[in-house]
C-alpha atoms as a PDB file:
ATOM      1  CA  UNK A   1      18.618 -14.406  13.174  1.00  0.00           C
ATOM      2  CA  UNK A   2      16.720 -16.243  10.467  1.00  0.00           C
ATOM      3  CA  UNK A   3      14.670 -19.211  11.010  1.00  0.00           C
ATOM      4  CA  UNK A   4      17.387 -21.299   8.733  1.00  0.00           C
ATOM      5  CA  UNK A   5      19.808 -20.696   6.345  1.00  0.00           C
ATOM      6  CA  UNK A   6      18.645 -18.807   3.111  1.00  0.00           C
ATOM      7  CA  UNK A   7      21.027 -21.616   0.933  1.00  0.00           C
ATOM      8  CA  UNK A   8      18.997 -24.444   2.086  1.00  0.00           C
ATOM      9  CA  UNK A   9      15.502 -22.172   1.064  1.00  0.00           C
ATOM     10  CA  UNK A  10      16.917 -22.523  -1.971  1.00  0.00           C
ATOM     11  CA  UNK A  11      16.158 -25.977  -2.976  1.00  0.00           C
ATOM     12  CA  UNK A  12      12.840 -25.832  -1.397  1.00  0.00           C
ATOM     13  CA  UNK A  13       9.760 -26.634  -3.391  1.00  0.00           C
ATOM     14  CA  UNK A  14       6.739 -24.460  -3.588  1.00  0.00           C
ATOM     15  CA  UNK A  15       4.154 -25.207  -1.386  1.00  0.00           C
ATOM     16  CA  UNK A  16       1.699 -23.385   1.023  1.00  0.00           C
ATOM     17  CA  UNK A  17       3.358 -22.580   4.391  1.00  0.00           C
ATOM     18  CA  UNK A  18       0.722 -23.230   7.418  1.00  0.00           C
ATOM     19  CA  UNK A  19      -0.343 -20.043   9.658  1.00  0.00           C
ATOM     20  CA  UNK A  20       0.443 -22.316  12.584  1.00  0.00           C
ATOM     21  CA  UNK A  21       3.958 -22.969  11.175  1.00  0.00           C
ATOM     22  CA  UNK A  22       4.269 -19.248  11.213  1.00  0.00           C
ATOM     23  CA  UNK A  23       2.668 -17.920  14.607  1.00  0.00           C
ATOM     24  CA  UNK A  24       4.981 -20.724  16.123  1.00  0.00           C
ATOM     25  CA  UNK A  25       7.788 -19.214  15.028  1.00  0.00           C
ATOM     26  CA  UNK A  26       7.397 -15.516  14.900  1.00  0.00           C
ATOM     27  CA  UNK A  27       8.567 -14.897  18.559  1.00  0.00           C
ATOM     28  CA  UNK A  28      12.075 -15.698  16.793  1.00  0.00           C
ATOM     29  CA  UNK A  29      11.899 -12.648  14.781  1.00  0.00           C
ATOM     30  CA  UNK A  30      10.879  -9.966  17.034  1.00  0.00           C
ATOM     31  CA  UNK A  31      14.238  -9.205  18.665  1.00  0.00           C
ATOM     32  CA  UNK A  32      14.394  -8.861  22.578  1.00  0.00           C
ATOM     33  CA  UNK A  33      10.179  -8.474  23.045  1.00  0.00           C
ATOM     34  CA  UNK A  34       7.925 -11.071  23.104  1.00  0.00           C
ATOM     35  CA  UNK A  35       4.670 -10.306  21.500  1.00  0.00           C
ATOM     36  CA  UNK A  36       2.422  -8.659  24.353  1.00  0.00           C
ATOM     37  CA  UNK A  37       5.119  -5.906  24.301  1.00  0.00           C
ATOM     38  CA  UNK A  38       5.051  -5.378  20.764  1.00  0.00           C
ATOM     39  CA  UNK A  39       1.367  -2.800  21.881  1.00  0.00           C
ATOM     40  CA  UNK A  40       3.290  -0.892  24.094  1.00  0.00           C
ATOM     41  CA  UNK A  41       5.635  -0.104  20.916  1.00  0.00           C
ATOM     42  CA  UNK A  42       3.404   1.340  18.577  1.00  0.00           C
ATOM     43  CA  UNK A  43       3.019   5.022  17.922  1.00  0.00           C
ATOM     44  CA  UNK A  44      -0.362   6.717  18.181  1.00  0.00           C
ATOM     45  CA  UNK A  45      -2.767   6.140  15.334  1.00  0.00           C
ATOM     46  CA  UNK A  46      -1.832   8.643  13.114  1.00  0.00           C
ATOM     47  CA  UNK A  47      -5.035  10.401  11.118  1.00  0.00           C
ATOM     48  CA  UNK A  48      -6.149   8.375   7.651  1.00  0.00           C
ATOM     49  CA  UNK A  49      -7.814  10.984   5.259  1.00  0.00           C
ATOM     50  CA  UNK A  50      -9.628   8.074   4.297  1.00  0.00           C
ATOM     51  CA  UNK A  51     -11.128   7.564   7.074  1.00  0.00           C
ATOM     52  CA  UNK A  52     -11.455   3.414   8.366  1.00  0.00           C
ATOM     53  CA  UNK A  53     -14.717   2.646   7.797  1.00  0.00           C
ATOM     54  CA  UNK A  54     -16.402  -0.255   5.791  1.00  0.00           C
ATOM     55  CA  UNK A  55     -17.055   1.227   2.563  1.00  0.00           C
ATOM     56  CA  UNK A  56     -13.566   2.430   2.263  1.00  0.00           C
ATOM     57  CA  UNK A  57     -12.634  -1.042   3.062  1.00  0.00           C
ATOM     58  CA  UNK A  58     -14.659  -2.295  -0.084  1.00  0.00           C
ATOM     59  CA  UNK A  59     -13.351   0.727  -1.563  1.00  0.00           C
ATOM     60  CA  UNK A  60      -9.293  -0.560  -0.775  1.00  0.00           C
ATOM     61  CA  UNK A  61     -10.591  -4.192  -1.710  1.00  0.00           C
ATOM     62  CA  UNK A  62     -11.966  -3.105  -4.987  1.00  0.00           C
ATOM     63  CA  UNK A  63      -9.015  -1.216  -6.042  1.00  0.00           C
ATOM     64  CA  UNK A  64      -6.353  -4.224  -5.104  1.00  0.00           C
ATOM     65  CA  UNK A  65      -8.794  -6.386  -7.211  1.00  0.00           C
ATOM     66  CA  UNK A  66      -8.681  -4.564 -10.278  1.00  0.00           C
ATOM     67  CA  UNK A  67      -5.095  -3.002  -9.931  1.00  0.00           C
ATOM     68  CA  UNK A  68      -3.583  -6.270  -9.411  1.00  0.00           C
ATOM     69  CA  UNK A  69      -2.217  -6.943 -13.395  1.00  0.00           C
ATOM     70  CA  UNK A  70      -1.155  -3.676 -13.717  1.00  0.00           C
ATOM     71  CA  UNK A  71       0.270  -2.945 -10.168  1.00  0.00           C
ATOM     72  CA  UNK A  72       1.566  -6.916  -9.120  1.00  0.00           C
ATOM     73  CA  UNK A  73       2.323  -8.792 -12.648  1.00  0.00           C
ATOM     74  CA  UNK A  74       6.009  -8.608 -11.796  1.00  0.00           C
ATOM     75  CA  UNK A  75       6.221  -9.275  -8.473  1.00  0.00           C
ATOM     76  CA  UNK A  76       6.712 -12.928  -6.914  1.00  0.00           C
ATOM     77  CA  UNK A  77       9.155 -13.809  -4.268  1.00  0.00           C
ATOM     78  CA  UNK A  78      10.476 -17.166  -4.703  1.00  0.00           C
ATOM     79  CA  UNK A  79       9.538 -20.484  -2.257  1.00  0.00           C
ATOM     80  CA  UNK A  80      10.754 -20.269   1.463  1.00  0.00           C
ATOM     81  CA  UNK A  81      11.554 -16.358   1.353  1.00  0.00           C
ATOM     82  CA  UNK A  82      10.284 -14.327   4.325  1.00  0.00           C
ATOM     83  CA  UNK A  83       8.497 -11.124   3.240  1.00  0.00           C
ATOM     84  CA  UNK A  84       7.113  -8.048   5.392  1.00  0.00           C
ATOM     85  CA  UNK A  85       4.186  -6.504   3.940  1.00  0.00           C
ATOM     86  CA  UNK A  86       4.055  -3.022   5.391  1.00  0.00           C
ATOM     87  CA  UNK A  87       1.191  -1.530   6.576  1.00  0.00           C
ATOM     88  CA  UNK A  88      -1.383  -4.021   5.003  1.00  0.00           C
ATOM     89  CA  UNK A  89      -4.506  -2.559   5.949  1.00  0.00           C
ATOM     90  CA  UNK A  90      -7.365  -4.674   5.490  1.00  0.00           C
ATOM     91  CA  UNK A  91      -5.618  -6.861   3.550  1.00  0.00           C
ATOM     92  CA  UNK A  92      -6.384  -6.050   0.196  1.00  0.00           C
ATOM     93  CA  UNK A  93      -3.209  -6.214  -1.147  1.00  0.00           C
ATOM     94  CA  UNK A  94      -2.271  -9.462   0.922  1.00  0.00           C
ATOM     95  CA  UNK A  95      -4.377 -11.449  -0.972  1.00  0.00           C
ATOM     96  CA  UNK A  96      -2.723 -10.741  -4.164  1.00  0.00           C
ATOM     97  CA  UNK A  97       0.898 -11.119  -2.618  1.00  0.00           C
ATOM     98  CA  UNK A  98      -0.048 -14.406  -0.774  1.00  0.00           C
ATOM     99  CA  UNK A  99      -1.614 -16.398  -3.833  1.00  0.00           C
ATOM    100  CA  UNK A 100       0.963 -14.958  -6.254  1.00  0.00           C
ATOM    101  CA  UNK A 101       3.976 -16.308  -4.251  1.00  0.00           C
ATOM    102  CA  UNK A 102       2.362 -19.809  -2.431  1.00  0.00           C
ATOM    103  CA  UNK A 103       5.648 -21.001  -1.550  1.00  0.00           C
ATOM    104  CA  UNK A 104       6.798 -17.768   0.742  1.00  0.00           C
ATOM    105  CA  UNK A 105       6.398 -16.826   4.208  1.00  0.00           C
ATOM    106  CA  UNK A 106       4.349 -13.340   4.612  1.00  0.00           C
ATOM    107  CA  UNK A 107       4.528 -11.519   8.036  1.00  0.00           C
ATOM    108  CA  UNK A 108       2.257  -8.268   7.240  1.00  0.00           C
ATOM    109  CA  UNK A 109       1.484  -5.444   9.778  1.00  0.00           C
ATOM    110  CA  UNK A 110      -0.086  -2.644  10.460  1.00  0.00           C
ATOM    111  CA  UNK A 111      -0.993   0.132  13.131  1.00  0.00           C
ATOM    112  CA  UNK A 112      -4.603  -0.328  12.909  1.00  0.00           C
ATOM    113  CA  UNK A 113      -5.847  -3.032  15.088  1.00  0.00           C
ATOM    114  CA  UNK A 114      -9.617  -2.884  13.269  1.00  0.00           C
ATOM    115  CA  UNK A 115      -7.593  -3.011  10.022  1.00  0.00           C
ATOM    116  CA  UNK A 116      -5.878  -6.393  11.095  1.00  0.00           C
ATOM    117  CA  UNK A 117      -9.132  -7.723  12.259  1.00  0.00           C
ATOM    118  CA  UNK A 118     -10.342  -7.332   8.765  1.00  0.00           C
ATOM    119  CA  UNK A 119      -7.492  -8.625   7.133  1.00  0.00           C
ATOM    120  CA  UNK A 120      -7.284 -11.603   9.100  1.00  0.00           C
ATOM    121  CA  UNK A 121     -10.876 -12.217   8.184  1.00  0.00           C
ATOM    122  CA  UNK A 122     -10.140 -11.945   4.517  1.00  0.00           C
ATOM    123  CA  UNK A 123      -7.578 -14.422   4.680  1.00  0.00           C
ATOM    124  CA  UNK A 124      -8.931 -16.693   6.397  1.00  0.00           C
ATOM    125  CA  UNK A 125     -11.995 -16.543   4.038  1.00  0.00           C
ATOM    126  CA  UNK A 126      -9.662 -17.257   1.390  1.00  0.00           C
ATOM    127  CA  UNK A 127      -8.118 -20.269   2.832  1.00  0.00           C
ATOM    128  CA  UNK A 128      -4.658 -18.164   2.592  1.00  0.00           C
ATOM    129  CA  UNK A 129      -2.160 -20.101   4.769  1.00  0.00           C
ATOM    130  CA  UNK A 130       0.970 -18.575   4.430  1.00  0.00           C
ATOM    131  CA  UNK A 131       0.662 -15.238   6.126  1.00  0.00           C
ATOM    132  CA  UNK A 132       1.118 -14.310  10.044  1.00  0.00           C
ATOM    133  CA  UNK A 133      -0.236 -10.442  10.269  1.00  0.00           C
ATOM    134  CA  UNK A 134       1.265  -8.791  13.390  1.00  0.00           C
ATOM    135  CA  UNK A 135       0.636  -5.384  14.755  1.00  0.00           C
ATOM    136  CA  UNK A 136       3.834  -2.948  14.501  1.00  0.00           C
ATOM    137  CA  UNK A 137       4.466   0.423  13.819  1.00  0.00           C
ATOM    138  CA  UNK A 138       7.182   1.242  10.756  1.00  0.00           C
ATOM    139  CA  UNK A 139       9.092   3.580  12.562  1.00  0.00           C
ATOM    140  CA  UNK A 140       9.396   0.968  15.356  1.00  0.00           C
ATOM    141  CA  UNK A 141       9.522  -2.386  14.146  1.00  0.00           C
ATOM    142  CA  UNK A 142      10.150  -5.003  16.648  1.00  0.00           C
ATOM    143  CA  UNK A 143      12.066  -7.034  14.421  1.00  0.00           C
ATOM    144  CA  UNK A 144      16.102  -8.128  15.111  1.00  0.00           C
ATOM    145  CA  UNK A 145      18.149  -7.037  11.592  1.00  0.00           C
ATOM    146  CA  UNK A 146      18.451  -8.832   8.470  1.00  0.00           C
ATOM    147  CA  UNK A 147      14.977 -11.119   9.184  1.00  0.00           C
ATOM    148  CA  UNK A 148      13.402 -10.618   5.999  1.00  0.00           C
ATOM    149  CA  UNK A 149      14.523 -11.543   2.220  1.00  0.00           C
ATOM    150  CA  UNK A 150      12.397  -8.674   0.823  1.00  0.00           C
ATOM    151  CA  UNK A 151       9.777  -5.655   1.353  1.00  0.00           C
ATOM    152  CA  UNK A 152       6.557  -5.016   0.229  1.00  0.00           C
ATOM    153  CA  UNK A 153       5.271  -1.332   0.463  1.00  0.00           C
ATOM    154  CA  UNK A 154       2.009  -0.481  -1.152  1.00  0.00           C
ATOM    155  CA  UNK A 155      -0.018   3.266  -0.743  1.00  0.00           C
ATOM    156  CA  UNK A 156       1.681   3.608   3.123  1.00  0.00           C
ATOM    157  CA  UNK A 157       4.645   6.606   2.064  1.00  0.00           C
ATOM    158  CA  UNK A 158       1.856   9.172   1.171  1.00  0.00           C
ATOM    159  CA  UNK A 159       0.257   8.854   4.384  1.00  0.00           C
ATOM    160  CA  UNK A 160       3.491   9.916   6.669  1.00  0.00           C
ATOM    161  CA  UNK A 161       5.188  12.961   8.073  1.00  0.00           C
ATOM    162  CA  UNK A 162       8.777  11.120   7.668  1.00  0.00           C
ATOM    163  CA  UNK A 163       8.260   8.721   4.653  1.00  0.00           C
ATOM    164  CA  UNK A 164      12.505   8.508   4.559  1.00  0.00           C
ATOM    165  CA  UNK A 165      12.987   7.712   7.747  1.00  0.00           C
ATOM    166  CA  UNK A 166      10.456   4.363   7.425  1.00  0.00           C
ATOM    167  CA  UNK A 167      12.526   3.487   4.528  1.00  0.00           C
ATOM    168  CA  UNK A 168      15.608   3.702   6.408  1.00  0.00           C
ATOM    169  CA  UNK A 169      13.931   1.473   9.563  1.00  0.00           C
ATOM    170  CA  UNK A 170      12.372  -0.875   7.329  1.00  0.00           C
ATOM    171  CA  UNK A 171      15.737  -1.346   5.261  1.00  0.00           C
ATOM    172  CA  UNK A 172      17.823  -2.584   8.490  1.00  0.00           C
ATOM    173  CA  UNK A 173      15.584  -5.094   9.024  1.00  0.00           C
ATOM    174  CA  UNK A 174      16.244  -6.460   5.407  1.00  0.00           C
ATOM    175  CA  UNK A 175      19.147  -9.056   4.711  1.00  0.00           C
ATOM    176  CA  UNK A 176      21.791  -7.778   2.448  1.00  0.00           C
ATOM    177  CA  UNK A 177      21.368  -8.676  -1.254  1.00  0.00           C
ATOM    178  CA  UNK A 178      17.445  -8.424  -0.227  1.00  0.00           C
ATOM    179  CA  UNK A 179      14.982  -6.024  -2.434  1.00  0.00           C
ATOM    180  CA  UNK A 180      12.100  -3.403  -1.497  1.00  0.00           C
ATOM    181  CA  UNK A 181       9.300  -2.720  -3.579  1.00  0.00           C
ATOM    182  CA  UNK A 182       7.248   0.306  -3.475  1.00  0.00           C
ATOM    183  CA  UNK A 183       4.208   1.201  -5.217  1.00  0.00           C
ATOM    184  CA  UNK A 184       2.372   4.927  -5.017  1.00  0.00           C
ATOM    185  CA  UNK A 185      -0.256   6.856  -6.468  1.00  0.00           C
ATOM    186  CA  UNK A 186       0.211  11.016  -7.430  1.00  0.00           C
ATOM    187  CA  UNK A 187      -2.683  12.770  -7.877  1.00  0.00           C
ATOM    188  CA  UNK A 188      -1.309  15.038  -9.539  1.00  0.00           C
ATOM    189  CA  UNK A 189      -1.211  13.104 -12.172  1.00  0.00           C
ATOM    190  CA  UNK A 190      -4.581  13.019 -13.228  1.00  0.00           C
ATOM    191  CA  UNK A 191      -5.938  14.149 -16.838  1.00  0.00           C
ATOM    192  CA  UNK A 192      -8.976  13.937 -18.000  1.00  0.00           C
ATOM    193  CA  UNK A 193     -11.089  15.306 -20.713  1.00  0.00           C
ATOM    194  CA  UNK A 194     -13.382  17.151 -20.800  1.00  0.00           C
ATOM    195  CA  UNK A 195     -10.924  19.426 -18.600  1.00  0.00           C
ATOM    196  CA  UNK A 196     -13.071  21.431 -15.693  1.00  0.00           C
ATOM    197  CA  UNK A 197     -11.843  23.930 -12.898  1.00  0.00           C
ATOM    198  CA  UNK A 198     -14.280  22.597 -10.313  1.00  0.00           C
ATOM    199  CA  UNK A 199     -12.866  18.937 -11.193  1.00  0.00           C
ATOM    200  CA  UNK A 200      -9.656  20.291 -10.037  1.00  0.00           C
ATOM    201  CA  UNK A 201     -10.754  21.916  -6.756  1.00  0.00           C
ATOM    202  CA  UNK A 202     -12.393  18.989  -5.858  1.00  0.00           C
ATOM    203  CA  UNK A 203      -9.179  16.743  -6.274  1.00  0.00           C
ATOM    204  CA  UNK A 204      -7.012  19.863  -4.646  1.00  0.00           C
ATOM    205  CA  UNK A 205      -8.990  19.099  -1.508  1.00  0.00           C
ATOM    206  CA  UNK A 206      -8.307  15.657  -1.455  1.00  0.00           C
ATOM    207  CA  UNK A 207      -4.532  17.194  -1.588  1.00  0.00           C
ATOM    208  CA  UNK A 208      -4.456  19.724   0.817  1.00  0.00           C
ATOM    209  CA  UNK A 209      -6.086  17.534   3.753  1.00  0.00           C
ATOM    210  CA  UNK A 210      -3.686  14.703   3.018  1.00  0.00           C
ATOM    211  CA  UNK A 211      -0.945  17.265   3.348  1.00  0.00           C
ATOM    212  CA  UNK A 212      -2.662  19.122   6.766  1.00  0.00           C
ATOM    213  CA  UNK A 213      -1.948  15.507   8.762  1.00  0.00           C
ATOM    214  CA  UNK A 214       1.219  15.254   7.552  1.00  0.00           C
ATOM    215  CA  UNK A 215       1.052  12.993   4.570  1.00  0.00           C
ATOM    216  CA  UNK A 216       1.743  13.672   0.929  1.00  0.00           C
ATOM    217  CA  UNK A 217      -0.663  12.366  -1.932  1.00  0.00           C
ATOM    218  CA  UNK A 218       1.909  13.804  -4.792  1.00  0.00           C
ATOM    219  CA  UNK A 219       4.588  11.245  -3.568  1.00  0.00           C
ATOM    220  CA  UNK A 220       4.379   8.970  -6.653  1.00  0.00           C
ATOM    221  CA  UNK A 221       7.007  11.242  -8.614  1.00  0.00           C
ATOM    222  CA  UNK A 222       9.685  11.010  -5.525  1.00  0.00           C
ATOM    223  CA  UNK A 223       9.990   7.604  -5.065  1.00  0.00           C
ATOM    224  CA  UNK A 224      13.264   7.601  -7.278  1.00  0.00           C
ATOM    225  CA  UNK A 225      14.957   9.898  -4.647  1.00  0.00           C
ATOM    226  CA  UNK A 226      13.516   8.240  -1.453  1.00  0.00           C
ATOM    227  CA  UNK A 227      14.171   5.046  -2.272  1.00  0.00           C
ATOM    228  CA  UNK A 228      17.987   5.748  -3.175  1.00  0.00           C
ATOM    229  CA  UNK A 229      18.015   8.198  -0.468  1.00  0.00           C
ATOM    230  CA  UNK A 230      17.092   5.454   2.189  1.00  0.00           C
ATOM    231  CA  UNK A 231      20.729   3.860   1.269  1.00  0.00           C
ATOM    232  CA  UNK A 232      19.360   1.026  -1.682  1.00  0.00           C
ATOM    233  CA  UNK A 233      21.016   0.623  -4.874  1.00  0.00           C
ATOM    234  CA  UNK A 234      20.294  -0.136  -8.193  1.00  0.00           C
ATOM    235  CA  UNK A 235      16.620   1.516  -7.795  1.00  0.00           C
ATOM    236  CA  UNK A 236      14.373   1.369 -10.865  1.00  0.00           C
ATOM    237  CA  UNK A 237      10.860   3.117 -11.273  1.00  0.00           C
ATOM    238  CA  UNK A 238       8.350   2.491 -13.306  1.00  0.00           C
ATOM    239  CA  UNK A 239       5.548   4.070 -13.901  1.00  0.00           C
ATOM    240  CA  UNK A 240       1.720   2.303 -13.903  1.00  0.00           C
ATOM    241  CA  UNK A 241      -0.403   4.325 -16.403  1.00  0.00           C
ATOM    242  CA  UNK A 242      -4.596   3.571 -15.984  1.00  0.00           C
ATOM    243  CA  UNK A 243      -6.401   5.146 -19.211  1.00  0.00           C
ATOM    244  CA  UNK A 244     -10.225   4.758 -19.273  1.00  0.00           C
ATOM    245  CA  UNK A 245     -12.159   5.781 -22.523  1.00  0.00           C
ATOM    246  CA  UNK A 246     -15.670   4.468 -23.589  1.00  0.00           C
ATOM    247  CA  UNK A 247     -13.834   1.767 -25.570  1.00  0.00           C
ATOM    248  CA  UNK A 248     -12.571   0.509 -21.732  1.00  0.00           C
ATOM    249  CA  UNK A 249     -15.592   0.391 -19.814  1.00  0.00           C
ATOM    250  CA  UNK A 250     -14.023  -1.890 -17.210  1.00  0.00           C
ATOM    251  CA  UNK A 251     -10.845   1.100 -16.552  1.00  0.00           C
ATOM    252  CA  UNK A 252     -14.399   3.797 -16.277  1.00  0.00           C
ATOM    253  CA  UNK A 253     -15.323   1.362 -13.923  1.00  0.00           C
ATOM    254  CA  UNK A 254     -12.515   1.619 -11.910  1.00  0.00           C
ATOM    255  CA  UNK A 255     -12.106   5.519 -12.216  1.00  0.00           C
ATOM    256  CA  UNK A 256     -15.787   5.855 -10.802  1.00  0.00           C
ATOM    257  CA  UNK A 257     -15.166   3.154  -8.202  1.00  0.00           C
ATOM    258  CA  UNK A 258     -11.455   3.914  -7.000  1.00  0.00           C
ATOM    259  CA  UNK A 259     -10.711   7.504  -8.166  1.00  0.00           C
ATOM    260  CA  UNK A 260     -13.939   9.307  -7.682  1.00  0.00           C
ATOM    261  CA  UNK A 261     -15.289   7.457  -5.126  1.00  0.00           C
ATOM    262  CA  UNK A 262     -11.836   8.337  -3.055  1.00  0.00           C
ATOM    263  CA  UNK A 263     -11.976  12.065  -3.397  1.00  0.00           C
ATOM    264  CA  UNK A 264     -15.854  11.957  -2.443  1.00  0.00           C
ATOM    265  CA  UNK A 265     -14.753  10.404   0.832  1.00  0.00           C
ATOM    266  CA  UNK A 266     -13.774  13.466   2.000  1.00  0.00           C
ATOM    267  CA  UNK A 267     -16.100  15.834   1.161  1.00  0.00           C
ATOM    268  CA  UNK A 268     -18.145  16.762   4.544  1.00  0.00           C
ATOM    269  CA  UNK A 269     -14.371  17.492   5.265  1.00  0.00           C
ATOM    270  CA  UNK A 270     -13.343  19.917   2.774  1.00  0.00           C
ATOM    271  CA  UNK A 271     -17.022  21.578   3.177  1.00  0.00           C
ATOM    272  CA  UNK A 272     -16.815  22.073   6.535  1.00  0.00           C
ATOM    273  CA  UNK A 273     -13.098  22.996   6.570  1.00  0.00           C
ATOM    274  CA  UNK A 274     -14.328  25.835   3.785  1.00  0.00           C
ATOM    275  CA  UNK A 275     -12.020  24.235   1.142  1.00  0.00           C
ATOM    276  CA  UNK A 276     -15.174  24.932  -1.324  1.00  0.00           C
ATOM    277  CA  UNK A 277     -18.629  26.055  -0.643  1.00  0.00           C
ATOM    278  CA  UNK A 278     -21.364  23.136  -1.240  1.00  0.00           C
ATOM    279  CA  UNK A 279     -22.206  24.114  -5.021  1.00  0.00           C
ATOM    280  CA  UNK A 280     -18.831  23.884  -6.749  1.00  0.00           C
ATOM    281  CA  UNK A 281     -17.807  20.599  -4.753  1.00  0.00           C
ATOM    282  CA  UNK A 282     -20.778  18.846  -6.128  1.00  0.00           C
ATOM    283  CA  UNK A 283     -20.318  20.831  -9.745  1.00  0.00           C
ATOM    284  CA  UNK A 284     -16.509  19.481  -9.887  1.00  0.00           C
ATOM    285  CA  UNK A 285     -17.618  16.192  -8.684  1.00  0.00           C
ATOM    286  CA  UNK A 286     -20.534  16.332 -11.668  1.00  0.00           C
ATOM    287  CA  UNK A 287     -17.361  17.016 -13.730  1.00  0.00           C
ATOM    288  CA  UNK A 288     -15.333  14.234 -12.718  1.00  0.00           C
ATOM    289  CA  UNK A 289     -17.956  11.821 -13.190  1.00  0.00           C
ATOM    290  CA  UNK A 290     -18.599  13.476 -16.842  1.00  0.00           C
ATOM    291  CA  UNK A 291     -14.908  12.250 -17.864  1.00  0.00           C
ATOM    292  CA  UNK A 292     -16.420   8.510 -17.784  1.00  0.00           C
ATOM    293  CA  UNK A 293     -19.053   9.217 -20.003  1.00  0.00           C
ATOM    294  CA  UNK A 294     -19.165   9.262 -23.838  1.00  0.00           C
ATOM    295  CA  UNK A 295     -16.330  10.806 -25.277  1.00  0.00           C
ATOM    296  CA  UNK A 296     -14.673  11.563 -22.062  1.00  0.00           C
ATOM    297  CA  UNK A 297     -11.298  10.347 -20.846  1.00  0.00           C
ATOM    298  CA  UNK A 298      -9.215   9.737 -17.711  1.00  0.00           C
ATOM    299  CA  UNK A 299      -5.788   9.111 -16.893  1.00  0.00           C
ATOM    300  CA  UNK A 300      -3.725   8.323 -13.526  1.00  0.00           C
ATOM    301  CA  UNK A 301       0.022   7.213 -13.322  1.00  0.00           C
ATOM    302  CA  UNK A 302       0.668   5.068  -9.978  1.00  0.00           C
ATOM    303  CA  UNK A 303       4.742   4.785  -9.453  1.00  0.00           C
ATOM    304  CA  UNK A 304       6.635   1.774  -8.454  1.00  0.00           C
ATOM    305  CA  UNK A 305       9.955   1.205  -7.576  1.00  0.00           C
ATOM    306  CA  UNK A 306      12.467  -1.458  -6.547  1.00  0.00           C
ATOM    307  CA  UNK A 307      15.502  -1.371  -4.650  1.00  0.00           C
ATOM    308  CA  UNK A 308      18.266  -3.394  -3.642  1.00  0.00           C
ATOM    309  CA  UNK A 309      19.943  -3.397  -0.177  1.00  0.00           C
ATOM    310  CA  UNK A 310      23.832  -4.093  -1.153  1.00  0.00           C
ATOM    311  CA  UNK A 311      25.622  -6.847   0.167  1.00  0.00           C
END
C-alpha cells in the first residue's frame, strides 16, 4: 500500500523530504517483516570483481561525478514520487539522483552493509535529506507490490548470475503506469587508437573474471531484450558515447581515472589466475595509458534504457 494516494502527490510542491519523515514511515513498505528481519532475507554477498575497498570507492565516486551530464541529464522524477535506487553502493550515484529530483522520496539499497555505511556517510555530508538507504537483496526485496512510482538501476545487471530474474522482482514491486531506468557499461565497446594486442588482453581479463563469478561486463548491448523480456513496454535505449582526444583533456581524465584505473584493479588477479604472465599485463596496460596521450584516442559506449510497467 502506498503512503497516500499518487493523485494528491500530484499537486505537491517541490521541496526536500526529511530522513526522519522517511525512516518513520518505511516499516509501511516492507510487506509482512519489520526491519530486523529484513538481515535474515538477504542472500550471501555475492563476489565484486571490484573488490570493496576505499580506492574503488573514490574510484565509483569519481566516475558518478563526471558521468553525471552524460549518464543523468534526463532523468528527474517529479515531487512526492517514491523511487528505489537499486543496489546503490556507496552512494555515488545517490547523490546525483537525490539533488536532481529534491522534491522525491528515495529508498536505496544494497547487499553490502560497508557499502551502506559509506553511503550514508556521503549523504549525510551532503546535507541530502530525502533518502532512507535500507539493506535488501534484489532477488528478495522485502517490499509489498506496487510501492514505488519508478526504478533506478545503475552498473548492478553486469554483476549477476540472473540479471532477468531481478528485473522481473524489482518490476512487481513497481505501480502500474510506473518506469525503470537502467544504465550499463560494455566493455566491449572500447576503441582506442593507437590499437595494441596487449591493450586487449588486459581488458579480456577484466572480462573473463567478471564472467567466472557469474556476472557479465558485455551486458550494455542486451539491455533492449532484458528489459522487454522482464514484461515492460515501450522500452527505449540509448546509447552514452565517452570520446577522449587531446582536444578533451577532461574525457582523458576520466579514461585514466575510471577506465584504466578499473581494469588495473584486478590485476594481482588475472596474474595469479595465469590470465597473462607479468610482462604483457603491464605492456597492455603501458598501451592503454598511451591512448590518452598525444594523438591517441578512446572511446566507450555505456547503454541506458527505460521501461514502462503497463497499466
Amino acid at each position: 500500500m502506498l503512503l497516500f494516494s499518487l493523485e494528491n502527490r500530484k499537486n505537491k510542491k517541490t521541496k526536500k523530504i526529511p530522513n526522519t519523515y522517511l525512516r518513520s514511515r518505511l516499516p509501511l513498505l516492507i510487506g509482512h517483516h519489520h526491519i530486523s528481519d529484513v538481515h535474515q532475507m538477504n542472500s550471501p554477498h555475492k563476489p565484486y570483481v571490484h573488490g570493496r575497498s576505499d580506492r574503488e570507492a573514490e574510484r565509483l565516486n569519481y566516475q558518478a561525478s563526471k558521468l553525471a551530464g552524460l549518464l543523468h541529464h534526463d532523468t528527474r522524477y517529479p515531487p512526492g514520487s517514491r523511487v528505489l535506487e537499486a543496489a546503490c553502493g556507496v552512494g555515488a550515484q545517490t547523490i546525483i539522483l537525490a539533488k536532481n529530483s529534491p522534491g522525491a522520496e528515495f529508498i536505496s539499497i544494497d547487499i553490502s552493509p560497508d557499502s551502506l555505511v559509506k553511503a550514508k556517510l556521503r549523504v549525510s555530508h551532503e546535507g541530502i535529506t530525502n533518502v532512507t538507504f535500507h539493506q535488501a537483496d534484489v532477488y528478495h526485496l522485502p517490499f509489498r507490490p506496487e510501492t514505488f512510482d519508478h526504478i533506478f538501476v545503475c552498473f548492478l545487471l553486469e554483476h549477476l548470475p540472473d540479471p532477468l530474474l531481478s528485473l522481473k522482482c524489482m518490476k512487481e514491486t513497481l505501480r502500474p503506469g510506473g518506469t525503470i531506468t537502467v544504465i550499463e557499461g560494455d566493455h566491449g565497446s572500447a576503441l582506442f587508437y593507437p590499437d595494441s594486442m596487449d591493450a586487449h588482453k588486459v581488458i579480456d581479463c577484466l572480462v573473463h573474471l567478471q564472467r567466472e563469478i557469474g556476472g557479465n561486463s558485455l551486458i550494455g548491448r542486451e539491455l533492449w531484450h532484458l528489459v522487454t523480456d522482464a514484461g515492460f513496454a515501450k522500452v527505449a535505449v540509448s546509447p552514452r558515447i565517452v570520446y577522449a582526444d587531446e582536444s578533451r583533456p577532461e574525457y582523458v581524465e576520466g579514461v585514466k581515472n575510471i577506465f584504466i584505473a578499473m581494469v588495473e584493479g584486478v590485476r594481482e588477479l588475472a596474474i595469479a589466475r595465469g590470465l597473462l604472465d607479468n610482462k604483457t599485463w603491464e605492456k597492455g596496460i603501458r598501451d592503454l595509458h598511451r591512448t590518452t596521450e598525444e594523438d591517441g584516442t578512446f572511446c566507450y559506449t555505456f547503454f541506458k534504457a527505460v521501461g514502462n510497467k503497463e497499466s
